[in-house]
Protein backbone atom coordinates (compact mmCIF):
# COMPACT_ATOMS: atom_id res chain seq x y z
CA UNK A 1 166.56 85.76 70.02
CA UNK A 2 163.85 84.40 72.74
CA UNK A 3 166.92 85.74 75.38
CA UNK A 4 167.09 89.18 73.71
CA UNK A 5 163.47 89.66 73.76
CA UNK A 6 162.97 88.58 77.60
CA UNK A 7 165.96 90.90 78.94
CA UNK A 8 164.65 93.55 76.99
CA UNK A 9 161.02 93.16 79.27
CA UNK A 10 163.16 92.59 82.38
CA UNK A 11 164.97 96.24 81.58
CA UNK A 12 161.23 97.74 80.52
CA UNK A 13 159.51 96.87 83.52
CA UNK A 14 162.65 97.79 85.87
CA UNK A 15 161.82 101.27 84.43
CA UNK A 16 158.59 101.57 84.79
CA UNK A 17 158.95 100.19 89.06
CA UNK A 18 161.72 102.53 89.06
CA UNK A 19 159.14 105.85 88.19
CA UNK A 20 156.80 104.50 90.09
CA UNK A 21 158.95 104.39 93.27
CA UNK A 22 159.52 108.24 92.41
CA UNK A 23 155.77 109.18 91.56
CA UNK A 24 155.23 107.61 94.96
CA UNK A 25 157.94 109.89 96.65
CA UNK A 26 156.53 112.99 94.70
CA UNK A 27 153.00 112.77 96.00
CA UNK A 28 153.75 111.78 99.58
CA UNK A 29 156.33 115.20 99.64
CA UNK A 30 154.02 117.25 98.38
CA UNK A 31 150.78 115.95 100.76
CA UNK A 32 153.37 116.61 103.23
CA UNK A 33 153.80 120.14 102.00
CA UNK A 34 150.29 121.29 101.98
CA UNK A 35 149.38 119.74 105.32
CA UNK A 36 152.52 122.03 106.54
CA UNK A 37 151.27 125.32 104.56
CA UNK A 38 147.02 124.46 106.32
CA UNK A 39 148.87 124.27 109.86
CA UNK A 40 150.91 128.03 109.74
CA UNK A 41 147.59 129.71 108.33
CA UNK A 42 145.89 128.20 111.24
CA UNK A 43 148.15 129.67 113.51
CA UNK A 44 148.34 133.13 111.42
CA UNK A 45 146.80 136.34 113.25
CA UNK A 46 142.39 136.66 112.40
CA UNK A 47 143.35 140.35 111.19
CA UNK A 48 145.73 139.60 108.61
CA UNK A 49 143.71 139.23 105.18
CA UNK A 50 144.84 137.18 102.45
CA UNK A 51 143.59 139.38 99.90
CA UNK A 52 142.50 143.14 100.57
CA UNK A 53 141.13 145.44 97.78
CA UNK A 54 143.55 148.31 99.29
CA UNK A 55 146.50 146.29 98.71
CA UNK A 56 145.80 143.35 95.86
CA UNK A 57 145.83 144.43 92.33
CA UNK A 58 143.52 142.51 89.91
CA UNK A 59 145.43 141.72 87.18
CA UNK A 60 144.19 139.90 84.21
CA UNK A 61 146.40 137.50 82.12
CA UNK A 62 146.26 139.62 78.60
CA UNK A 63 143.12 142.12 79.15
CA UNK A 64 139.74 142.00 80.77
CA UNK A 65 137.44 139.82 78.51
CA UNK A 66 134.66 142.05 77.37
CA UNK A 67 131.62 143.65 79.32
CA UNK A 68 134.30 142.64 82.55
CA UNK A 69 135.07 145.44 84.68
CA UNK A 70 138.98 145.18 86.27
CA UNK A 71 137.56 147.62 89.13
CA UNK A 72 138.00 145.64 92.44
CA UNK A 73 135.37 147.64 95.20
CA UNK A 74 136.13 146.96 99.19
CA UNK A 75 133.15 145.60 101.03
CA UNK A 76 131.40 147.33 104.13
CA UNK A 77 132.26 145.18 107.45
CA UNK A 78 129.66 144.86 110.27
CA UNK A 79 130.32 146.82 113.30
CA UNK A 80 130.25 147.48 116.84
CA UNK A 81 128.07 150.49 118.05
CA UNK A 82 128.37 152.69 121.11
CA UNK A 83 125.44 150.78 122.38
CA UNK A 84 126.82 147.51 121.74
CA UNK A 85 124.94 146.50 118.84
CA UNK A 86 126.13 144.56 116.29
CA UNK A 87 125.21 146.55 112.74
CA UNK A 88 125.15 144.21 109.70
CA UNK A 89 126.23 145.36 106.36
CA UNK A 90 124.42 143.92 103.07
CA UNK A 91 127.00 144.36 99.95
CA UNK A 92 125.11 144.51 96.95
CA UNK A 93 127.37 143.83 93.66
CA UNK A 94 126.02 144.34 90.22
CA UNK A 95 122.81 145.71 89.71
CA UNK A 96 119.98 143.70 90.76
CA UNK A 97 117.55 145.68 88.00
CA UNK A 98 118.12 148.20 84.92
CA UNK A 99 117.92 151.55 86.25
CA UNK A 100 115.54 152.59 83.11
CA UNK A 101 113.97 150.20 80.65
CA UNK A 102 112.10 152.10 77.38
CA UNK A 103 109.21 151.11 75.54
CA UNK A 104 108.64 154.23 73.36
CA UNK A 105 108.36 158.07 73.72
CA UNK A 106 106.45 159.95 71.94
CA UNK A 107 105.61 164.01 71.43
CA UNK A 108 102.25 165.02 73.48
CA UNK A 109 102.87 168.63 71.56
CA UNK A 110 105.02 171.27 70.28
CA UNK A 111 107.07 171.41 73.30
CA UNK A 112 106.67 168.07 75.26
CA UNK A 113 107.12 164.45 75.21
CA UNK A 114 106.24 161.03 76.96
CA UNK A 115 108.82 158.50 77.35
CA UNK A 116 107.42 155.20 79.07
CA UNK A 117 109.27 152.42 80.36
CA UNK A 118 109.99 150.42 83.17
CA UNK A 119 112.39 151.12 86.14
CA UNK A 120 113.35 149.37 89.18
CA UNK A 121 110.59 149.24 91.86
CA UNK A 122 113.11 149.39 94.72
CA UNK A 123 114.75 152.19 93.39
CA UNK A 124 111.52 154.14 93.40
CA UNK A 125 110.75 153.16 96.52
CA UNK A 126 113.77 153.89 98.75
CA UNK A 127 115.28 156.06 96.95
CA UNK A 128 114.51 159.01 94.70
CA UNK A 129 115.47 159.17 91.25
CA UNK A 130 115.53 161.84 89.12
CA UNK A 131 114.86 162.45 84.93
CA UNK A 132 116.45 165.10 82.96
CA UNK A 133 115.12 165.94 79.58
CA UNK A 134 117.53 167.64 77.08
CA UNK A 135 116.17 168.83 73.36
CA UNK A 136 119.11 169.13 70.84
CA UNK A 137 118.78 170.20 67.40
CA UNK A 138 119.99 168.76 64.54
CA UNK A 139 122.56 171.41 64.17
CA UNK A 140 123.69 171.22 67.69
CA UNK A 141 127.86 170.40 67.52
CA UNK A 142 128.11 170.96 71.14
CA UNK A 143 129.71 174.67 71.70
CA UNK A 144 126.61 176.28 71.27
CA UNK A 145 123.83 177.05 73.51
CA UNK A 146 121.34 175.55 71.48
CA UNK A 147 120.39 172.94 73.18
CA UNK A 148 117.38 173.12 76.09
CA UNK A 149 116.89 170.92 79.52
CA UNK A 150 113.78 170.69 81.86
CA UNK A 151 113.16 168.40 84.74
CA UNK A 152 111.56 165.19 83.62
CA UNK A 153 108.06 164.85 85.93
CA UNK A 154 107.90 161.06 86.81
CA UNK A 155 104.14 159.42 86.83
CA UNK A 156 104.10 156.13 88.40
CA UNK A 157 100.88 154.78 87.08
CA UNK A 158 100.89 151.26 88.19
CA UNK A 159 100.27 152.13 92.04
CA UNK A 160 102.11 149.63 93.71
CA UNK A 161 101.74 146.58 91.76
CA UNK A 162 104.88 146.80 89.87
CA UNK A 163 107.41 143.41 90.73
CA UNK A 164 110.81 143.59 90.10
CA UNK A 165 110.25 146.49 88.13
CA UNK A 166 107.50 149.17 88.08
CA UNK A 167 106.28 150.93 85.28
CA UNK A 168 107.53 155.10 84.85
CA UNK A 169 105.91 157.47 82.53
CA UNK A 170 108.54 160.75 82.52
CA UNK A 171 107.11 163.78 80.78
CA UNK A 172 109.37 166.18 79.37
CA UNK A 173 107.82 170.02 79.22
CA UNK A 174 110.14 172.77 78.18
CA UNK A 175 109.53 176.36 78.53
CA UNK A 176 110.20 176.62 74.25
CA UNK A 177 108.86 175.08 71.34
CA UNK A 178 111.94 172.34 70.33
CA UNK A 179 112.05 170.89 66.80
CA UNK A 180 108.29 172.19 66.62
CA UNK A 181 109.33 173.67 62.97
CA UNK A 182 110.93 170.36 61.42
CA UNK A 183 114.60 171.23 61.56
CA UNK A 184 114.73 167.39 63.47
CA UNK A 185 116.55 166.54 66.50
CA UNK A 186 116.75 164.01 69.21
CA UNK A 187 115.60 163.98 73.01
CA UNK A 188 118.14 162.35 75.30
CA UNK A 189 117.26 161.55 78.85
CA UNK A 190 119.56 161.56 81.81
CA UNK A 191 118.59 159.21 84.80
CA UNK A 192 119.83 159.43 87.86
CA UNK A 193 119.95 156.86 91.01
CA UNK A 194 118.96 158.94 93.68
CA UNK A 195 121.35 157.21 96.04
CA UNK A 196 118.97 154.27 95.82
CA UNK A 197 121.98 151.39 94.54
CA UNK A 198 124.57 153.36 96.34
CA UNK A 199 123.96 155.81 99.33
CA UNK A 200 127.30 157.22 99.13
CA UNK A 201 127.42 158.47 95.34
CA UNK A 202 124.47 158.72 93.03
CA UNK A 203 125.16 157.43 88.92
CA UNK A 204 123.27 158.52 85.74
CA UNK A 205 122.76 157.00 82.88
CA UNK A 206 122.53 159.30 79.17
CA UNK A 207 121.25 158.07 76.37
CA UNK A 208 119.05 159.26 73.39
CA UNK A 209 115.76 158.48 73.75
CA UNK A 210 114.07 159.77 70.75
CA UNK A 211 115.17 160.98 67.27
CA UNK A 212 113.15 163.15 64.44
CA UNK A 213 114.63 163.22 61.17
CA UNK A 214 114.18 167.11 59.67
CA UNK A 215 110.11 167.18 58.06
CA UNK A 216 109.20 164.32 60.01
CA UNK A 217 106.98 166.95 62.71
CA UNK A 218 103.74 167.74 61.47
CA UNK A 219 102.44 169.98 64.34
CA UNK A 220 98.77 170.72 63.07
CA UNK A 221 98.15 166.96 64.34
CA UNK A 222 97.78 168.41 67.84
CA UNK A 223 95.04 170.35 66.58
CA UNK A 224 93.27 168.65 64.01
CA UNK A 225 90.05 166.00 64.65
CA UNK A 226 91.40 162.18 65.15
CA UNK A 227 91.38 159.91 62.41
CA UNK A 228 89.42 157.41 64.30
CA UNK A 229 86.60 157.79 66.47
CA UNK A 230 87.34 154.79 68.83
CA UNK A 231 90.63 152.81 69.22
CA UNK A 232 91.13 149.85 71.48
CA UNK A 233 94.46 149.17 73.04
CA UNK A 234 94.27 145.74 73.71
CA UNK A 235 96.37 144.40 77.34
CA UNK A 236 98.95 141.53 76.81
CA UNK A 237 98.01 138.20 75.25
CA UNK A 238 99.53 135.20 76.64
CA UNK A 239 98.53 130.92 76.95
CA UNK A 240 97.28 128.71 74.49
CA UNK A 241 94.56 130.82 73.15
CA UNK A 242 90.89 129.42 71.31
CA UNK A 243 91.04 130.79 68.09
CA UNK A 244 87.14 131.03 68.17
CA UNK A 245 86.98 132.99 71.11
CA UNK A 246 89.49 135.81 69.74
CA UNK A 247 87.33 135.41 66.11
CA UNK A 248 83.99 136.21 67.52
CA UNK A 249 85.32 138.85 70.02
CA UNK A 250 86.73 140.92 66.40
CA UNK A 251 83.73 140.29 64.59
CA UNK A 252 81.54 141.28 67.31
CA UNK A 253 83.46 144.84 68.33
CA UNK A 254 84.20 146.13 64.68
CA UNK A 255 80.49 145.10 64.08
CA UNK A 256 79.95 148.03 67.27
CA UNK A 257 83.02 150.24 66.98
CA UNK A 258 81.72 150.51 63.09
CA UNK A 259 84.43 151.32 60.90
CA UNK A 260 86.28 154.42 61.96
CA UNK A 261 87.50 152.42 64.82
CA UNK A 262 90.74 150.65 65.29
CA UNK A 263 92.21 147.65 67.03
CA UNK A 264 95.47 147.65 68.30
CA UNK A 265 96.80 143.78 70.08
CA UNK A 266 99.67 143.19 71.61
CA UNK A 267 101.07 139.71 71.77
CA UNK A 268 102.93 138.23 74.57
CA UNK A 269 103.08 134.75 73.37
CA UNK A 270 99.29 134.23 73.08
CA UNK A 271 98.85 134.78 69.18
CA UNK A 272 99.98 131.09 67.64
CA UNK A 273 99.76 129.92 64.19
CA UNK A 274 96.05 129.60 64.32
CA UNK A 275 95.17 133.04 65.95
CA UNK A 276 96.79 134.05 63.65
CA UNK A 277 94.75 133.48 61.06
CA UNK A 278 92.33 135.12 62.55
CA UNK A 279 93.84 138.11 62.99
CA UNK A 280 94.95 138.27 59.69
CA UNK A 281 92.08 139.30 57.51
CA UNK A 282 91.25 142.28 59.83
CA UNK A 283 94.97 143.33 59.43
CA UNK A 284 94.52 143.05 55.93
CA UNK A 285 91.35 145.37 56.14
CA UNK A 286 93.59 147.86 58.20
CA UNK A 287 91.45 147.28 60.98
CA UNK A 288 94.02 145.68 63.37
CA UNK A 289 97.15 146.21 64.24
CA UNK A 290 99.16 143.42 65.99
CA UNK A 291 102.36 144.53 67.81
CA UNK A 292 104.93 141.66 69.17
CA UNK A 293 105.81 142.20 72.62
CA UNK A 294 107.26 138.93 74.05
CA UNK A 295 110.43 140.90 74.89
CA UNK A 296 108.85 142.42 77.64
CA UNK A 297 108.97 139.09 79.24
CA UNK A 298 112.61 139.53 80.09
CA UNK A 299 111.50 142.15 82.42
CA UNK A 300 109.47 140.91 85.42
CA UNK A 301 106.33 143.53 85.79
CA UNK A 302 102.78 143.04 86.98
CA UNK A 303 100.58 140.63 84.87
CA UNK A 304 103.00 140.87 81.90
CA UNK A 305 103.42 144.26 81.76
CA UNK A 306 99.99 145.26 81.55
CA UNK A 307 100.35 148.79 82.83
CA UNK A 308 103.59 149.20 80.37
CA UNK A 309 101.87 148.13 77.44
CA UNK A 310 98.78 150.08 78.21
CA UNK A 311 100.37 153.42 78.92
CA UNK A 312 102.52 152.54 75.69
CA UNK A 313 99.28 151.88 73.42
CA UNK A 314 97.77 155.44 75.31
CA UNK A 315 100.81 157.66 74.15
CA UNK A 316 101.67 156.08 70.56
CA UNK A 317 97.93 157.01 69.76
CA UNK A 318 97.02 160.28 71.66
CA UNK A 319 96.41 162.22 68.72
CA UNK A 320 94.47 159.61 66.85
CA UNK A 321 91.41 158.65 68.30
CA UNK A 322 88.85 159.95 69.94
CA UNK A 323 88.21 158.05 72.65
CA UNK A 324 90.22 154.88 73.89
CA UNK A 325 88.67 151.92 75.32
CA UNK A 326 91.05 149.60 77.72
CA UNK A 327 88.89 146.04 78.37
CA UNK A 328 89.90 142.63 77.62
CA UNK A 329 89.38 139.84 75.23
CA UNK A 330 87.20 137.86 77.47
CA UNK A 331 84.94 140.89 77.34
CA UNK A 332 82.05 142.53 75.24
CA UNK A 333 80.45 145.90 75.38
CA UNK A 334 77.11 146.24 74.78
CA UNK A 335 74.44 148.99 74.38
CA UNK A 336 70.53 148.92 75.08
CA UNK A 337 69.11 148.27 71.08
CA UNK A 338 67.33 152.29 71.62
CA UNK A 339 71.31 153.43 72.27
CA UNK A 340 73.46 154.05 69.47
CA UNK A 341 77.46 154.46 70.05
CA UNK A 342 77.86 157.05 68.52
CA UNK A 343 75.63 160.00 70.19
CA UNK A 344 76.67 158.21 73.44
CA UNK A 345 80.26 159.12 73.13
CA UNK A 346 79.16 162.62 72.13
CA UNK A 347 77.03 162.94 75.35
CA UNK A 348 79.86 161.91 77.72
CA UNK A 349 82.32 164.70 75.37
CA UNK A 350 81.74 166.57 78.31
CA UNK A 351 84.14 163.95 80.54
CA UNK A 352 87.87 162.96 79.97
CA UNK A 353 86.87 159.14 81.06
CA UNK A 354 83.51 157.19 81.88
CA UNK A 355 83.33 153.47 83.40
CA UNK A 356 81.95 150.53 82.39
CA UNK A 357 79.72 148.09 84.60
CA UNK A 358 80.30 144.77 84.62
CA UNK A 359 78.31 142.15 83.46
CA UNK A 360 79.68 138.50 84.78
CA UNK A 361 78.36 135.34 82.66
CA UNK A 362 78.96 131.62 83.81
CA UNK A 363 81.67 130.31 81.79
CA UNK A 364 80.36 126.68 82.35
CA UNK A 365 76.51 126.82 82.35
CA UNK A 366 74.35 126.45 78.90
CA UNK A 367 70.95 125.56 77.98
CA UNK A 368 69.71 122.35 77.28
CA UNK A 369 67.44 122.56 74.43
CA UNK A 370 71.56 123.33 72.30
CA UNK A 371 72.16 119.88 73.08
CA UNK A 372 74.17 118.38 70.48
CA UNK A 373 74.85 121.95 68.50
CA UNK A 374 76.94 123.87 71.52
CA UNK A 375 79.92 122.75 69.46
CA UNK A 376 78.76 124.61 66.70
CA UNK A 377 77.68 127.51 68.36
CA UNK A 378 79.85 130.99 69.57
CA UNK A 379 80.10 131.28 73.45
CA UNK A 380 77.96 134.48 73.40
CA UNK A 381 75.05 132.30 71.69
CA UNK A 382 76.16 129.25 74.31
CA UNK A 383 76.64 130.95 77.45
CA UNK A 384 73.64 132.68 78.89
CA UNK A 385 73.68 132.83 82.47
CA UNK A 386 74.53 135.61 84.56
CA UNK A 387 75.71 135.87 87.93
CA UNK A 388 72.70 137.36 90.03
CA UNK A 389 74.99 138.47 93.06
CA UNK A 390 73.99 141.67 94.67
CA UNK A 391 75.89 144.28 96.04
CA UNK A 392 79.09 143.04 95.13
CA UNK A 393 81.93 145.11 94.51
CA UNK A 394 83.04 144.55 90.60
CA UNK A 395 85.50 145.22 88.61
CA UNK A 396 85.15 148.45 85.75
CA UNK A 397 86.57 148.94 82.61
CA UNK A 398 86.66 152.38 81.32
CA UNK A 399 86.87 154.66 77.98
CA UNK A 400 89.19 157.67 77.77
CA UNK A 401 89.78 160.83 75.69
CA UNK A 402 93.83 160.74 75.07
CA UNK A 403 94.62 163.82 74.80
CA UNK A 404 93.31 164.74 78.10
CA UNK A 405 95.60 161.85 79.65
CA UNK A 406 99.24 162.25 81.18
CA UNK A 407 98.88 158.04 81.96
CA UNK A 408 96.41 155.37 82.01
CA UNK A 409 95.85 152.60 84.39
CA UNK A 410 93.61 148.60 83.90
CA UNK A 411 90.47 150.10 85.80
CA UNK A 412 90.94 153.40 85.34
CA UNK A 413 93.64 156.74 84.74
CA UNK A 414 94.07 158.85 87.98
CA UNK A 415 96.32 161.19 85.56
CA UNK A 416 94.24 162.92 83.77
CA UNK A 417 92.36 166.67 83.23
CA UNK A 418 88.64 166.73 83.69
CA UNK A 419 86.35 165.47 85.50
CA UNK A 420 85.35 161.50 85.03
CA UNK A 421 82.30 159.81 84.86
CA UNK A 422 81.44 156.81 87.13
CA UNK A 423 77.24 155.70 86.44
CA UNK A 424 76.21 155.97 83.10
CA UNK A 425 72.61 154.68 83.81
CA UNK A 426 72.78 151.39 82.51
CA UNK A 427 73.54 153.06 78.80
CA UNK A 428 76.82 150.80 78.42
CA UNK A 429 77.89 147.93 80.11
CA UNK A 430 80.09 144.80 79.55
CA UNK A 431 79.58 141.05 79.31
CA UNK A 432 82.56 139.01 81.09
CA UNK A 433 82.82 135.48 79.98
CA UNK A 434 86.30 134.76 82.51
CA UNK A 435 88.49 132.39 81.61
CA UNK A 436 87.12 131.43 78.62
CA UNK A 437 89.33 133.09 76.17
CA UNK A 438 92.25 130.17 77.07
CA UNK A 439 89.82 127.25 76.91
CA UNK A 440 89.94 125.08 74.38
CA UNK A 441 87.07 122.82 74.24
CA UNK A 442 83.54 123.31 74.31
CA UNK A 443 82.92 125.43 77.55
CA UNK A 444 79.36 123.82 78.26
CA UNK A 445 79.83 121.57 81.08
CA UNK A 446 76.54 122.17 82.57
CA UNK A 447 73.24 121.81 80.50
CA UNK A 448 69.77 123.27 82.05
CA UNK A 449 66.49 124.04 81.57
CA UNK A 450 65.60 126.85 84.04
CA UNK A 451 65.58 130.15 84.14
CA UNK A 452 67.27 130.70 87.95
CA UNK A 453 69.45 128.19 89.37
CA UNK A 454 71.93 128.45 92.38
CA UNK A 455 75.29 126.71 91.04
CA UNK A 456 78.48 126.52 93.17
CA UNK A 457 76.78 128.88 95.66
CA UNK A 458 76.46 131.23 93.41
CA UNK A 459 72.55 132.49 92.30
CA UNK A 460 72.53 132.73 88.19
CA UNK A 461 69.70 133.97 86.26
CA UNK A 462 68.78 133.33 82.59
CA UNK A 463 70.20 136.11 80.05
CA UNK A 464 70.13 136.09 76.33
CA UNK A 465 71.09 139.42 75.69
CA UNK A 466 74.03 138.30 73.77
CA UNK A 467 72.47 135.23 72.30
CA UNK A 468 70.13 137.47 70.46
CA UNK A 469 72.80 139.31 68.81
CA UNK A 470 74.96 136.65 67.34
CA UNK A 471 73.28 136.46 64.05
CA UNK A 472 73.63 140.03 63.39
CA UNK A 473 77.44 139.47 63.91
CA UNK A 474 77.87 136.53 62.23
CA UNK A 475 76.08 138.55 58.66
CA UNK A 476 78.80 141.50 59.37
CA UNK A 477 82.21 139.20 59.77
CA UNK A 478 80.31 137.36 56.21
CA UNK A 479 80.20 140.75 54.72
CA UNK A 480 83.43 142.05 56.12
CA UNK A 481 85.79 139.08 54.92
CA UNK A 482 83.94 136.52 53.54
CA UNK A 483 83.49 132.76 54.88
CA UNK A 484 87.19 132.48 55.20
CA UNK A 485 87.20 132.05 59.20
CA UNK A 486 83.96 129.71 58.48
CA UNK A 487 85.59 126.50 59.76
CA UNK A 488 87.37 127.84 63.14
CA UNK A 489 87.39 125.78 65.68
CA UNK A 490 87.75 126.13 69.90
């Protein structure tokens, strides 16, 4: 048995030195092979191509998997002038940027409409691409002539600052009233390269970029007085926000704006859980509106998108408001205690847009006799010194009537009809606590107990403007919603 078992290993491992002897005779033959096949393509002609688009067909093994184009394009070769240059070629494949991104469009009347959106900077600059607006009514079944086209007029309202893409504004005017009566309908847009991704043949893009369902146009809303008499559209809120900075800037504003005003915010990944209940008892009150635009993120624009989201904010509420104010969150307006809001904005009815002078605060400096309490107290009771500087060029914000804007800028609008105003006297200006509104601790790092000081070679001056309106505030957010936001901290 013992004999059996050990000629039976002798026979097994016979076999196995056996294959081994042929794997070894295998690889050498085919090293052999390739080292042959690497020698003849040396030797092989520099103008012969392995694989040429003119000649190779792309072939899948079943079908193209989805989204794949099976088009194969030939590539532009550098060449040789008469002058004996050498002229490089740059192949672009794919597209680098969407040739139109859309936000929203919206009617501006009984015959035209604002689409806004973002397009590819480049495009716009080298190149020049075009918008066609087509109306087609509901009953449109494409043998009629029914439908209507105009040329789309293009605002770029950004000036320059755009990235990777820059923001577009494409009114649509047609010589007719379209869906004016509420028999519904849909505005499609067709956009157009301009030669700008390829010089030799120019593509367009169709798509629908705005339905009405029939009785959904009411046109006396292009005619009739606003439902609010001041709306703010709010720019892009991103970081880790304070929760008490964003709850005193609210209380303070709809305190001023009174209560035919509205709020509008748009969040870019600022509003977390605990901004969130802020926000949420002015929502409740129908004072605030919060709109989620983190998408926009995908699309790299200047400062988040703050021109897109602006221009957005200006067209979704043309016919609702009186005037629109554009600041930030770090910001406050104020007015001289003899000026009231109201007969201000009627004494500036005569102007599409009026700006705003800055005020800038120290976001560092506080007093020393709030030792111990600064914890307790808001940053506009906290922070009172203001940054003497003199003839220094600073920033505006601004307030504009809607409907006598095409597009709206940060600063300013350079689209609009009417003249605008630039000094108001002193009658409005704005309190900038920078960098504050992402700080979350107690922004007091300095204490003092002067009324002048020159800090970080800057001169600041004493100013308790603010300070001496807190306690008014503080009774109207108590009145307004109660002592729910009582315990809110940094």
């Amino acid at each position: 048995m013992r004999m059996e078992k050990l000629k039976g290993e002798r026979t097994l491992f016979a076999g196995v030195t056996c294959n081994n002897a042929d794997m070894k005779l295998f690889l050498v033959s085919l090293v052999l092979f390739c080292s042959l096949v690497i020698l003849i393509v040396q030797f092989l002609p520099s103008e012969i191509t392995i694989c040429s688009s003119s000649t190779y067909k792309w072939s899948w093994p079943q079908s193209p998997p989805h989204n794949v184009s099976s088009a194969v394009r030939s590539l532009m070769k550098e060449e040789l002038t008469s002058d004996s240059v050498v002229k490089r070629a740059l192949n672009a494949v794919g597209s680098a940027a969407y040739l139109f991104v859309q936000m929203g469009a919206y009617r501006g009347g009984p015959n035209s409409f604002a689409v806004v959106g973002l397009a590819s900077k480049p495009l716009h600059v080298f190149a020049k691409p075009r918008f066609i607006c087509e109306w087609l009514p509901l009953t449109f079944h494409g043998d009629d002539n029914s439908s209507v086209t105009a040329s789309g007029h293009t605002i770029l309202p950004d000036w320059g600052y755009g990235r990777v893409y820059t923001v577009v504004v494409v009114n649509c005017t047609f010589s007719v009233d379209v869906g004016a009566d509420g028999t519904g309908g849909c505005l499609v847009l067709r956009a157009t390269t301009g030669g700008g991704s390829d010089r030799a043949a120019e593509t367009e893009e169709r798509f629908i970029a705005m339905e009405e369902t029939p009785g959904s146009v009411n046109v006396t809303m292009f005619s009739t007085p606003p439902k609010y008499d001041c709306l703010y559209c709010g720019s892009p809120l991103y970081g880790d926000l304070s929760p008490q900075r964003v709850r005193e800037w609210i209380a303070y504003h709809a305190n001023l704006f009174g209560l035919k005003s509205h709020f509008v915010i748009h969040d870019a990944g600022g509003v977390h859980g605990n901004v969130m209940e802020v926000l949420r008892p002015w929502m409740e009150k129908g004072l605030l509106t919060l709109q989620d635009v983190r998408e926009q993120e995908r699309f790299d624009g200047y400062y988040h998108n703050q021109f897109l989201v602006l221009n957005d904010c200006l067209h979704r509420y043309k016919f609702m408001a009186k005037w629109i104010f554009v600041f930030d969150m770090d910001e406050f307006i104020y007015l001289p205690s003899e000026t009231k809001l109201e007969p201000l904005l009627e004494s500036f009815s005569g102007y599409t847009q009026f700006t705003i002078e800055q005020m800038p605060m120290s976001n560092t400096l506080c007093q020393f006799k709030d030792y111990g309490k600064t914890s307790r107290m808001w940053g506009i009771e906290k922070l009172v010194y203001r940054d003497a500087r003199r003839k220094v060029r600073r920033d505006h914000k601004y307030a504009i009537q809607p409907r006598s804007a095409s597009a709206t800028g940060v600063h300013l609008s350079q689209n609009v009809a009417g003249p605008s105003l630039s000094e108001t006297g002193g009658m409005i200006k704005y309190f900038h606590y920078h960098g504050t509104l992402a700080m979350r601790r107690d922004p007091c790092r300095e204490l003092l107990n002067v009324t002048k000081i020159f800090f970080d070679n800057t001169p600041y001056v004493l100013d308790e403007t603010l300070r001496s309106v807190a306690g008014e505030v503080r009774m109207f957010e108590l009145k307004m919603i109660g002592p729910r936001l009582a315990h809110t901290r940094e």
